[in-house]
PDB file of N, CA and C in Angstrom:
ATOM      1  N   UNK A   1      -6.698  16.883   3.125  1.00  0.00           N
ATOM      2  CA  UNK A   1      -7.128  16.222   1.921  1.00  0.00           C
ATOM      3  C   UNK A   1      -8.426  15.448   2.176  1.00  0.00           C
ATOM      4  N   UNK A   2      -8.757  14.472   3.405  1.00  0.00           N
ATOM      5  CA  UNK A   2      -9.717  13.924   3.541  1.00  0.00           C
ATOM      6  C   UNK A   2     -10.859  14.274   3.464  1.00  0.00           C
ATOM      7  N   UNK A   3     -10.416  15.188   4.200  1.00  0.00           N
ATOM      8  CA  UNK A   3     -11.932  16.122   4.566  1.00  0.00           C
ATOM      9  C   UNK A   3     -12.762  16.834   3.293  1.00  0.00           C
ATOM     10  N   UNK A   4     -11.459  17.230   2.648  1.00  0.00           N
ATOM     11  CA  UNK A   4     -11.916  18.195   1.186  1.00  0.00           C
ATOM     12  C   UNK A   4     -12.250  16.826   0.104  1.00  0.00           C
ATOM     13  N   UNK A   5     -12.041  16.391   0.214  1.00  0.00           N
ATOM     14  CA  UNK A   5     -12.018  14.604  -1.065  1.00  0.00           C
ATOM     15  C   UNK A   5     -12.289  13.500  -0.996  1.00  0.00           C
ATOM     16  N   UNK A   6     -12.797  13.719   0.664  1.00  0.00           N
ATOM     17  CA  UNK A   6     -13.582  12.242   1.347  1.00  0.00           C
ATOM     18  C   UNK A   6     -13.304  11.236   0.466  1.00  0.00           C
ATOM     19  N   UNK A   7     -14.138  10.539  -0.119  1.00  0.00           N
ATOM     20  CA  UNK A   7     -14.174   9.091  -0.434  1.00  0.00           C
ATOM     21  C   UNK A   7     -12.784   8.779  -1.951  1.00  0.00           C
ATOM     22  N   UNK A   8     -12.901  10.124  -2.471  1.00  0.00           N
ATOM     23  CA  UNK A   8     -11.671  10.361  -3.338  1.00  0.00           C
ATOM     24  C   UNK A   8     -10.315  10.289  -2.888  1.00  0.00           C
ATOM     25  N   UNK A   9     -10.124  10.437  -1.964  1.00  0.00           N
ATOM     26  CA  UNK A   9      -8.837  10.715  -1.058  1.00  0.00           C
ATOM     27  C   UNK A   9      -8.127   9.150  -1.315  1.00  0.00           C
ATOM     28  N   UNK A  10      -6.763   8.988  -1.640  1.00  0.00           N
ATOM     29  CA  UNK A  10      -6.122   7.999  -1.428  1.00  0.00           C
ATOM     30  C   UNK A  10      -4.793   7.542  -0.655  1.00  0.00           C
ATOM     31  N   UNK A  11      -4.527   7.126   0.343  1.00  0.00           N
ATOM     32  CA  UNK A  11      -3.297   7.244   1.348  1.00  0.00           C
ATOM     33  C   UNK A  11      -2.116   6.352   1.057  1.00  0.00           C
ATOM     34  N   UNK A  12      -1.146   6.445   1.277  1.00  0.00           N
ATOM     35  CA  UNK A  12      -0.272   5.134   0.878  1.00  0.00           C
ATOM     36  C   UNK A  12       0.999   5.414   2.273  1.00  0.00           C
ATOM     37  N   UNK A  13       0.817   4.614   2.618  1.00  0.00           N
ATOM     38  CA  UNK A  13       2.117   4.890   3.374  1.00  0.00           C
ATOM     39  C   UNK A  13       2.966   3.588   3.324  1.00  0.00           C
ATOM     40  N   UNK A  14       4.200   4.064   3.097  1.00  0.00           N
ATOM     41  CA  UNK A  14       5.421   2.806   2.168  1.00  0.00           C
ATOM     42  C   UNK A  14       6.513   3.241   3.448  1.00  0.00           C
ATOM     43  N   UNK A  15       7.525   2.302   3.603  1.00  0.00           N
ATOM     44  CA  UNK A  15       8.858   2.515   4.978  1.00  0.00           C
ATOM     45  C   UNK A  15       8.500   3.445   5.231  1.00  0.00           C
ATOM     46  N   UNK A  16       9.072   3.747   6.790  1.00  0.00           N
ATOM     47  CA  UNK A  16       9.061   4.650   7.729  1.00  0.00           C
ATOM     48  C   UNK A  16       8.926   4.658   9.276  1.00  0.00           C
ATOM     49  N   UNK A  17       8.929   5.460   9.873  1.00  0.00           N
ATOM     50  CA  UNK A  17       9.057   5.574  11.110  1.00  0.00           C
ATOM     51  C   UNK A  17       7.972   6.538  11.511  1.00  0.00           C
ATOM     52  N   UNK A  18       7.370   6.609  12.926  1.00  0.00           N
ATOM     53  CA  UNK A  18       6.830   7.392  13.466  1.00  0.00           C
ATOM     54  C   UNK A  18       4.991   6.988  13.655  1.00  0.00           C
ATOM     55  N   UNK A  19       4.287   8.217  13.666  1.00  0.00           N
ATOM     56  CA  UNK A  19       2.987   7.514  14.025  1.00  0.00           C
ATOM     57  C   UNK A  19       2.098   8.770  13.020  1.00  0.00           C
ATOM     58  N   UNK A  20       2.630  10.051  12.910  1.00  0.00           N
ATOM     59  CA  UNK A  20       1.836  10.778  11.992  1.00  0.00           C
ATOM     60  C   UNK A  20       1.245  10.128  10.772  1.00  0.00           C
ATOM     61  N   UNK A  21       1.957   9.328  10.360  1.00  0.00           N
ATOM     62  CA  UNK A  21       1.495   8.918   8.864  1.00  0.00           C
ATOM     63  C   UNK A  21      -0.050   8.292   9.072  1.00  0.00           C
ATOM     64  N   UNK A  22       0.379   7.365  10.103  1.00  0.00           N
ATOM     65  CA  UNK A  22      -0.575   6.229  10.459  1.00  0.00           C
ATOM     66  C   UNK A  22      -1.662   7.227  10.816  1.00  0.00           C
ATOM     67  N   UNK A  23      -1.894   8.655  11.665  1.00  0.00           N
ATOM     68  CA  UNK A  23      -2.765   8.827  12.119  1.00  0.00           C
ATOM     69  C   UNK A  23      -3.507   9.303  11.064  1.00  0.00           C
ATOM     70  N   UNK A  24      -3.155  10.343   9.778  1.00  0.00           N
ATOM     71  CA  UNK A  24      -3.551  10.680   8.761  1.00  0.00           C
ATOM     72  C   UNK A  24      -4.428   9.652   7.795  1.00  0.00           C
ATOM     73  N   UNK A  25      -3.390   8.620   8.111  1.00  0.00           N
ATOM     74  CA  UNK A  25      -4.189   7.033   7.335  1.00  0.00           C
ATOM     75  C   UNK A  25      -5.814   6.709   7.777  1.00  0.00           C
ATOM     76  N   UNK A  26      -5.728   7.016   9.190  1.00  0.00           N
ATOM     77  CA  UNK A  26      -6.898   6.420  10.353  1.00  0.00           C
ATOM     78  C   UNK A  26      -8.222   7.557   9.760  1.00  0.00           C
ATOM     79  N   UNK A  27      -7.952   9.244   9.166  1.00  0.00           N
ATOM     80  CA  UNK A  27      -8.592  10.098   8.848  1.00  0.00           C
ATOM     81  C   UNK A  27      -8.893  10.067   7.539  1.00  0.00           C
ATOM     82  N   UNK A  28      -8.401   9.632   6.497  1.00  0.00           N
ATOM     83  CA  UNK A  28      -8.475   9.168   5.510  1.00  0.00           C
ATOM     84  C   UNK A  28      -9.443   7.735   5.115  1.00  0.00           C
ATOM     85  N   UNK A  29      -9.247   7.018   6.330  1.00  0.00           N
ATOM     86  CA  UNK A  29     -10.083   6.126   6.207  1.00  0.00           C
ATOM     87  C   UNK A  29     -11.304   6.104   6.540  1.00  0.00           C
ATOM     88  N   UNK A  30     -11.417   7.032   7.764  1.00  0.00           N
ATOM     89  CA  UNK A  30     -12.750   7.949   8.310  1.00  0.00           C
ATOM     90  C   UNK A  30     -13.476   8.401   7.597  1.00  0.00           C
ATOM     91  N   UNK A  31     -12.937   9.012   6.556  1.00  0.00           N
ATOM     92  CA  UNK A  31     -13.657   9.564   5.489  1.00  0.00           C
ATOM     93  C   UNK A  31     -14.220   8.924   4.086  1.00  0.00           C
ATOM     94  N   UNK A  32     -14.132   7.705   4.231  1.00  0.00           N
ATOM     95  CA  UNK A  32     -13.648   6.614   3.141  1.00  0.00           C
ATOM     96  C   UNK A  32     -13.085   6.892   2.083  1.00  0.00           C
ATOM     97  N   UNK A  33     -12.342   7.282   1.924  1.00  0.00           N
ATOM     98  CA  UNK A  33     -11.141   6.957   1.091  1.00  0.00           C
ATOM     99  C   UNK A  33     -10.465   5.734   1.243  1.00  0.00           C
ATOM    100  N   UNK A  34      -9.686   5.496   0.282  1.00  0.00           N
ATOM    101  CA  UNK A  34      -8.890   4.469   0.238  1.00  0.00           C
ATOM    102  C   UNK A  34      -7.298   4.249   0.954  1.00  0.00           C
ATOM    103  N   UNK A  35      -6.927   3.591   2.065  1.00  0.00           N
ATOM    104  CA  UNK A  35      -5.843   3.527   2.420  1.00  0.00           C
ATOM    105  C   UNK A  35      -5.025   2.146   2.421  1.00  0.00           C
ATOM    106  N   UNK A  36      -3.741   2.390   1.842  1.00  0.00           N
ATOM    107  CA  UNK A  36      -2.842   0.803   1.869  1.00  0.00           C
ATOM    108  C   UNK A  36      -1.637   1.057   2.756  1.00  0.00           C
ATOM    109  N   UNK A  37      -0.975   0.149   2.720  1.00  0.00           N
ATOM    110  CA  UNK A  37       0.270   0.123   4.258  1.00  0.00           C
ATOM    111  C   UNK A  37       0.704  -0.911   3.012  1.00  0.00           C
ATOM    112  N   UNK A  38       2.825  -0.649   3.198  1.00  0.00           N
ATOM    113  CA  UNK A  38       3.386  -1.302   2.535  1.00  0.00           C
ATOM    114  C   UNK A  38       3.760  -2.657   3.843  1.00  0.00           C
ATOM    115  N   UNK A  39       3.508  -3.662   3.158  1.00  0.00           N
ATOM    116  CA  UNK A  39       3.783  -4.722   4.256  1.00  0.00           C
ATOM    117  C   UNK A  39       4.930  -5.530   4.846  1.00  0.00           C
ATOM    118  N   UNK A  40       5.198  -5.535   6.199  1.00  0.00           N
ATOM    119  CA  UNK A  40       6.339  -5.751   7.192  1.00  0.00           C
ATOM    120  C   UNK A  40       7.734  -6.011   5.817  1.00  0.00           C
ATOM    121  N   UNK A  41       6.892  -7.450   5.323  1.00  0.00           N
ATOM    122  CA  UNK A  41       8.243  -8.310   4.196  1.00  0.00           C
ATOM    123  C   UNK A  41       9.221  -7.320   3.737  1.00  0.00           C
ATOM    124  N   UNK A  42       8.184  -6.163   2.849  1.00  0.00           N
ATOM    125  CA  UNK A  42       9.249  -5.496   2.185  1.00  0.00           C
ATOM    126  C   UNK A  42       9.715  -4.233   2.399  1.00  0.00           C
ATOM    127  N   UNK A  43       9.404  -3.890   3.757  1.00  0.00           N
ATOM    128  CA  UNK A  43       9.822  -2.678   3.946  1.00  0.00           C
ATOM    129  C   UNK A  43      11.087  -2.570   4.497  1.00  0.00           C
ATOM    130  N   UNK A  44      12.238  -1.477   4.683  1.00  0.00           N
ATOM    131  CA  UNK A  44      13.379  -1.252   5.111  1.00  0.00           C
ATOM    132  C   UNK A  44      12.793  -1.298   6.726  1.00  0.00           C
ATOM    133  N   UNK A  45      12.111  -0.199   7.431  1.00  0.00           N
ATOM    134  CA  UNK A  45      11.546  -0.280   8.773  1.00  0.00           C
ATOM    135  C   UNK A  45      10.398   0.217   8.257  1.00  0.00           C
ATOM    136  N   UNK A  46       9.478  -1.019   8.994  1.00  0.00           N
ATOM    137  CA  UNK A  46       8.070  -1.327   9.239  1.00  0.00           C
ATOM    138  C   UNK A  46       7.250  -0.312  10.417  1.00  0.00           C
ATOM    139  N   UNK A  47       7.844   0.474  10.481  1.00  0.00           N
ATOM    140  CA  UNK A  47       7.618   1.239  12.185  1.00  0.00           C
ATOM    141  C   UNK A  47       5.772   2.020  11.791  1.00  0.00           C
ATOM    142  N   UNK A  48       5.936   3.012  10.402  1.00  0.00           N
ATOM    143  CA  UNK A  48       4.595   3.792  10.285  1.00  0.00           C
ATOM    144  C   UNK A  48       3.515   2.754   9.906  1.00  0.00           C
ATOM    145  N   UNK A  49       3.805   2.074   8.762  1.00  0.00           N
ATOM    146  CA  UNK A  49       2.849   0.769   8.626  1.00  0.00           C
ATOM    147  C   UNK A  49       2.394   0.239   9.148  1.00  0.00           C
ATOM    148  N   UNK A  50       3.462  -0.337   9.795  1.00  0.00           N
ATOM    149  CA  UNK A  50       2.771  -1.095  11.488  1.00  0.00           C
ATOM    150  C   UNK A  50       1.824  -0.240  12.463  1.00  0.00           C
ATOM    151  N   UNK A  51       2.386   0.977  12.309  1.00  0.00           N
ATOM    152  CA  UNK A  51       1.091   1.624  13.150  1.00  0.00           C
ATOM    153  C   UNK A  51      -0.133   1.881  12.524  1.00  0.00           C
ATOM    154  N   UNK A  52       0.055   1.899  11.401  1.00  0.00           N
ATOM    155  CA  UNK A  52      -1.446   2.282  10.279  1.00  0.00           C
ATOM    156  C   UNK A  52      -2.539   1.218  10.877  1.00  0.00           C
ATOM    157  N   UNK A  53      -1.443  -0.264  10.506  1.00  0.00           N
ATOM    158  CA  UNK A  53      -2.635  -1.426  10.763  1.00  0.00           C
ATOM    159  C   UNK A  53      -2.691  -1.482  12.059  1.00  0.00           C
ATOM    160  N   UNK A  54      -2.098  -1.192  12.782  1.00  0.00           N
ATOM    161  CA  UNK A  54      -2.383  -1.429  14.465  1.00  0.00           C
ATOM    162  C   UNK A  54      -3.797  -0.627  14.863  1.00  0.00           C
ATOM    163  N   UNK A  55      -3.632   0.793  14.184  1.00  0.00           N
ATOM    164  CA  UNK A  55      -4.845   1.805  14.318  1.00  0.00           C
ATOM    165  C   UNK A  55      -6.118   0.733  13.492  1.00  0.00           C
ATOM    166  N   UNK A  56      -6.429  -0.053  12.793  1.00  0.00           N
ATOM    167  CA  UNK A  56      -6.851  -0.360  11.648  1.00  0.00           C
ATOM    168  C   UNK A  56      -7.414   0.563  10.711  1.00  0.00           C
ATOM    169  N   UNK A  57      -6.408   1.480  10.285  1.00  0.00           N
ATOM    170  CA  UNK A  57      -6.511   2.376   9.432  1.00  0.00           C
ATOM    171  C   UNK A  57      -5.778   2.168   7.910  1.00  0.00           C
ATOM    172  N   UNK A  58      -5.012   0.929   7.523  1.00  0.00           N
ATOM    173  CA  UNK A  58      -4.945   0.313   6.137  1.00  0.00           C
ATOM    174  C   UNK A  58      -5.805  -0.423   6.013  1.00  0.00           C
ATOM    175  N   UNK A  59      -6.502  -0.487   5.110  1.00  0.00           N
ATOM    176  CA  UNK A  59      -7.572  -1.372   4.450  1.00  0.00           C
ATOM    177  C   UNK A  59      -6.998  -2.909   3.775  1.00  0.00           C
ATOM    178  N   UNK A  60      -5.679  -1.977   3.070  1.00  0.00           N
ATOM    179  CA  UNK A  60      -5.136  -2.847   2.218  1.00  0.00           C
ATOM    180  C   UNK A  60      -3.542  -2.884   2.903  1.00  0.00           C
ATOM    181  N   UNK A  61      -2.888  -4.041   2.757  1.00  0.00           N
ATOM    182  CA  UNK A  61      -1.779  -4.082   3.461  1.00  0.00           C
ATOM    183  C   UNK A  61      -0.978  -5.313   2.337  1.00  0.00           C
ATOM    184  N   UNK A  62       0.130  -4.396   1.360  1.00  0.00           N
ATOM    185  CA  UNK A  62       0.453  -5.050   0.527  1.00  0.00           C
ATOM    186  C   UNK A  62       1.903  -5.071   0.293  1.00  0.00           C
ATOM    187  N   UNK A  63       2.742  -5.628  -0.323  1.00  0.00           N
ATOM    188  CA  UNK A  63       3.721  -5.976  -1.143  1.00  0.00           C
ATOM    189  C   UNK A  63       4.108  -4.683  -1.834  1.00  0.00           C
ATOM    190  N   UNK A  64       5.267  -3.951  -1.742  1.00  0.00           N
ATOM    191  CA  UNK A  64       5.366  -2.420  -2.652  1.00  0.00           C
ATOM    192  C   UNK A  64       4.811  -2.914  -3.933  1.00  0.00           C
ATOM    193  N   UNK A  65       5.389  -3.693  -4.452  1.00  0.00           N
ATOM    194  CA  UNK A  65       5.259  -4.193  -6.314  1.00  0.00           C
ATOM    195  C   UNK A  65       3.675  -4.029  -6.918  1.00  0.00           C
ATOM    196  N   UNK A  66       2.775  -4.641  -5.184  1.00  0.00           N
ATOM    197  CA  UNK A  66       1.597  -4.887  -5.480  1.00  0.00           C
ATOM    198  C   UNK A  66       0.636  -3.764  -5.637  1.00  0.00           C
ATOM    199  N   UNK A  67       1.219  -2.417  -5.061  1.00  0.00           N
ATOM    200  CA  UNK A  67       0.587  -1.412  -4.882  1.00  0.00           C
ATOM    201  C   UNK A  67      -0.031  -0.319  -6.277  1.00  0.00           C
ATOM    202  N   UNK A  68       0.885  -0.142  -7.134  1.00  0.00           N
ATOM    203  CA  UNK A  68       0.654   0.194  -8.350  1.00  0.00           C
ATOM    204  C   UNK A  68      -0.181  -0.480  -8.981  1.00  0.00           C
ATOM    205  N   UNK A  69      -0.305  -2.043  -9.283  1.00  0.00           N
ATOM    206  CA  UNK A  69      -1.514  -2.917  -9.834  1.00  0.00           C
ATOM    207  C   UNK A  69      -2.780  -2.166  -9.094  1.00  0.00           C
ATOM    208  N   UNK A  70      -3.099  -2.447  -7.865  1.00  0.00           N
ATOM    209  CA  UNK A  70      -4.195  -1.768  -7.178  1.00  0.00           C
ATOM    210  C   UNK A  70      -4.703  -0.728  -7.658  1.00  0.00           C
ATOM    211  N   UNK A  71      -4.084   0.381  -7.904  1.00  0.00           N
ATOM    212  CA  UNK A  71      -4.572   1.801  -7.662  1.00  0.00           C
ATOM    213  C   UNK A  71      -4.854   1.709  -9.002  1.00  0.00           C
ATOM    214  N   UNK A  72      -3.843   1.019 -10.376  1.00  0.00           N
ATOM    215  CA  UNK A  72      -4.364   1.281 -11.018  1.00  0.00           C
ATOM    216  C   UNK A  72      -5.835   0.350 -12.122  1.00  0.00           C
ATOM    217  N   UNK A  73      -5.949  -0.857 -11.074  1.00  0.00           N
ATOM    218  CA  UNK A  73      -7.397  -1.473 -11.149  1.00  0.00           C
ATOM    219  C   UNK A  73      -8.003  -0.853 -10.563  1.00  0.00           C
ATOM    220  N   UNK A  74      -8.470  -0.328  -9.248  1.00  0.00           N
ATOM    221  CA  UNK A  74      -9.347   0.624  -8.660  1.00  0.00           C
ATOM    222  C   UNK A  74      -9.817   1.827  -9.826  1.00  0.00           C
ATOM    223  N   UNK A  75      -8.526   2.574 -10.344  1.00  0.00           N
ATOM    224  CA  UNK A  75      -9.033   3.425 -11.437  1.00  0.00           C
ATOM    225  C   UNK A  75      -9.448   3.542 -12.524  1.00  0.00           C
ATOM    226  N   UNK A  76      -9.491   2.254 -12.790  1.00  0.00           N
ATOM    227  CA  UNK A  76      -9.743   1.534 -14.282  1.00  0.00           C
ATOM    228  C   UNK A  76     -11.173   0.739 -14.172  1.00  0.00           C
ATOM    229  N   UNK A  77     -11.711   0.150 -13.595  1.00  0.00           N
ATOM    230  CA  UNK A  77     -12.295  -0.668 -13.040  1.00  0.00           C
ATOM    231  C   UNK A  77     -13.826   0.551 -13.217  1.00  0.00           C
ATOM    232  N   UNK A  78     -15.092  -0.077 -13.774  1.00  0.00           N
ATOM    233  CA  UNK A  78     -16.120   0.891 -13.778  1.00  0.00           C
ATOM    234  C   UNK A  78     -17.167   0.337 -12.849  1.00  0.00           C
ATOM    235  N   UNK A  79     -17.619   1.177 -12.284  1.00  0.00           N
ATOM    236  CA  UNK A  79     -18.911   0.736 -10.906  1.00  0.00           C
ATOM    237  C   UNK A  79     -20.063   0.850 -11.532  1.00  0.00           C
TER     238      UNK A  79
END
């Protein structure tokens, strides 16, 4: 996706485990696109998130609730 949608590309990674997510996040962000990580508070396990921001590959590191407001000010919002 990054590669084909660069700066269009948007990542979200919400609970989970493992490190794929995070690394996809890190390529996504490479490309500038937009990436968020759901944060430690509200996740069931914090395991992929935590690796997103460890890589510093979330930009944004939020609250689940908060995540929908975002994306949809980012898309609303005129440059």
């Amino acid at each position: 996706m990054a590669n084909f949608y660069g700066r269009a590309t948007v990542g979200i990674l919400l609970t989970g485990m493992g490190t794929d997510g995070a690394e996809g996040m890190r390529v996504i962000s490479q490309s500038g696109g937009m990436t968020i990580a759901q944060d430690g508070k509200s996740c069931v396990v914090f395991g992929m998130p935590k690796e997103a921001i460890a890589l510093g590959a979330a930009q944004h590191v939020l609250p689940i609730q908060e995540i929908a407001p975002l994306l949809l000010n980012k898309m609303f919002v005129k440059k």
